[in-house]
Protein backbone atom coordinates (compact mmCIF):
# COMPACT_ATOMS: atom_id res chain seq x y z
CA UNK A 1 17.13 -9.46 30.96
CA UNK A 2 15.47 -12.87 30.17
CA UNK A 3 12.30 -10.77 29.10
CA UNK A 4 14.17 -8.65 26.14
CA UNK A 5 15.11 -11.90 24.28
CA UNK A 6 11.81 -11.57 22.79
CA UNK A 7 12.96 -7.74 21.53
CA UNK A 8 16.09 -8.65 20.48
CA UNK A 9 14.59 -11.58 18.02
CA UNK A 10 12.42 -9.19 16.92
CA UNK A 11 15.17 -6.55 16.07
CA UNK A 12 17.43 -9.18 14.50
CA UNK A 13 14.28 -9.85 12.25
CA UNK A 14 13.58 -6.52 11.39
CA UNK A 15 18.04 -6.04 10.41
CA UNK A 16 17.35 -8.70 8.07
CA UNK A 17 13.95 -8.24 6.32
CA UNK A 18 14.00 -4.33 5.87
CA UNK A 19 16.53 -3.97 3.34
CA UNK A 20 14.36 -6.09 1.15
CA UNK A 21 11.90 -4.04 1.48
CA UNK A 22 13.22 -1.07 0.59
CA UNK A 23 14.59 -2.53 -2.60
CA UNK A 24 11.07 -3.55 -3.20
CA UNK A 25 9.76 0.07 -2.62
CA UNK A 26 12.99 1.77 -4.43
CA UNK A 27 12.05 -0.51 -7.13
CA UNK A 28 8.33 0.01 -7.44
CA UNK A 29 8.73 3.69 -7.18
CA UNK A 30 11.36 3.59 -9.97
CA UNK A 31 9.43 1.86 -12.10
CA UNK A 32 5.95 4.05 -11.61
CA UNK A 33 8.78 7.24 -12.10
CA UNK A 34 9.38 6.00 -15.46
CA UNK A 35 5.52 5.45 -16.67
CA UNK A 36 5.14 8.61 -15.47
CA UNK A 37 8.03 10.18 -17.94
CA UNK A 38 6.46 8.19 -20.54
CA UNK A 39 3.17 9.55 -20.44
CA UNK A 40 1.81 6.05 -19.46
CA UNK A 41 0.59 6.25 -15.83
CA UNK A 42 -0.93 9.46 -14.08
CA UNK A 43 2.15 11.65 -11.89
CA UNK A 44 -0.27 10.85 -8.35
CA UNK A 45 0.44 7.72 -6.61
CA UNK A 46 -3.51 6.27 -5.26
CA UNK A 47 -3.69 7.37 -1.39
CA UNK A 48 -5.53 4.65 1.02
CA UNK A 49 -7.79 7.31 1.48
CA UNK A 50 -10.11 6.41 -1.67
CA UNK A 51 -9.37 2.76 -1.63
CA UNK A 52 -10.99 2.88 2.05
CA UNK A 53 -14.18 4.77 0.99
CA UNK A 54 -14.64 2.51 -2.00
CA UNK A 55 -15.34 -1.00 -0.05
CA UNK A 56 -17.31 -0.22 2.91
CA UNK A 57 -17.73 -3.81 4.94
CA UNK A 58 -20.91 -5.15 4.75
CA UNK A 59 -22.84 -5.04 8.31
CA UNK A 60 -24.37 -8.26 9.38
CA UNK A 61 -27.55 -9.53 9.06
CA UNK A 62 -27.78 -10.77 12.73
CA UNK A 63 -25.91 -10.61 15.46
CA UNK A 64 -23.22 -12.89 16.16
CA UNK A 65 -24.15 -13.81 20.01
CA UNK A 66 -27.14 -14.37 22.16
CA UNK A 67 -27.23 -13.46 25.69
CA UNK A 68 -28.88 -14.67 28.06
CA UNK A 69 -29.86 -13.74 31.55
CA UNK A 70 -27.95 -15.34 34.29
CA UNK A 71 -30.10 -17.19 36.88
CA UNK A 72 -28.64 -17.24 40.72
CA UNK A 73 -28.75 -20.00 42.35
CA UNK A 74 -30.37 -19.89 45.89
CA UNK A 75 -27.80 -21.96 47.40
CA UNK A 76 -24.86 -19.65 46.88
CA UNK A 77 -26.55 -16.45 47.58
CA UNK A 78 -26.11 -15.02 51.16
């Protein structure tokens, strides 16, 4: 059972930081509700969808590593 510690940190983490969270997201949500009665902000929420699309990463120039070819030795080959 020595190996499950690890979980069982893990879980006693996650008890204690996702309430927070959800007050965060209860609160955000409430908040964009409102705008929304107000006529202020737009009744869609953005998806991830069209933030991905937007920013495209930039490919790179060159590559990264150079390979070489490996050279045997003739002592160590049988």
């Amino acid at each position: 059972m020595y190996d499950a510690l690890g979980l069982d940190k893990f879980m006693a983490i996650c008890r204690a930081e996702v309430p927070a969270a959800l007050d965060l997201v209860n609160t955000l949500l409430r908040a964009h509700a409102d705008a929304v009665v107000a006529g202020v902000a737009p009744a869609t929420l953005p998806r991830s969808d069209d933030q991905a699309q937007a920013r495209e990463p930039a490919q790179p120039e060159e590559p990264h590593f150079t390979y070489r070819p490996v050279k045997r030795l003739k002592a160590f080959v049988s």
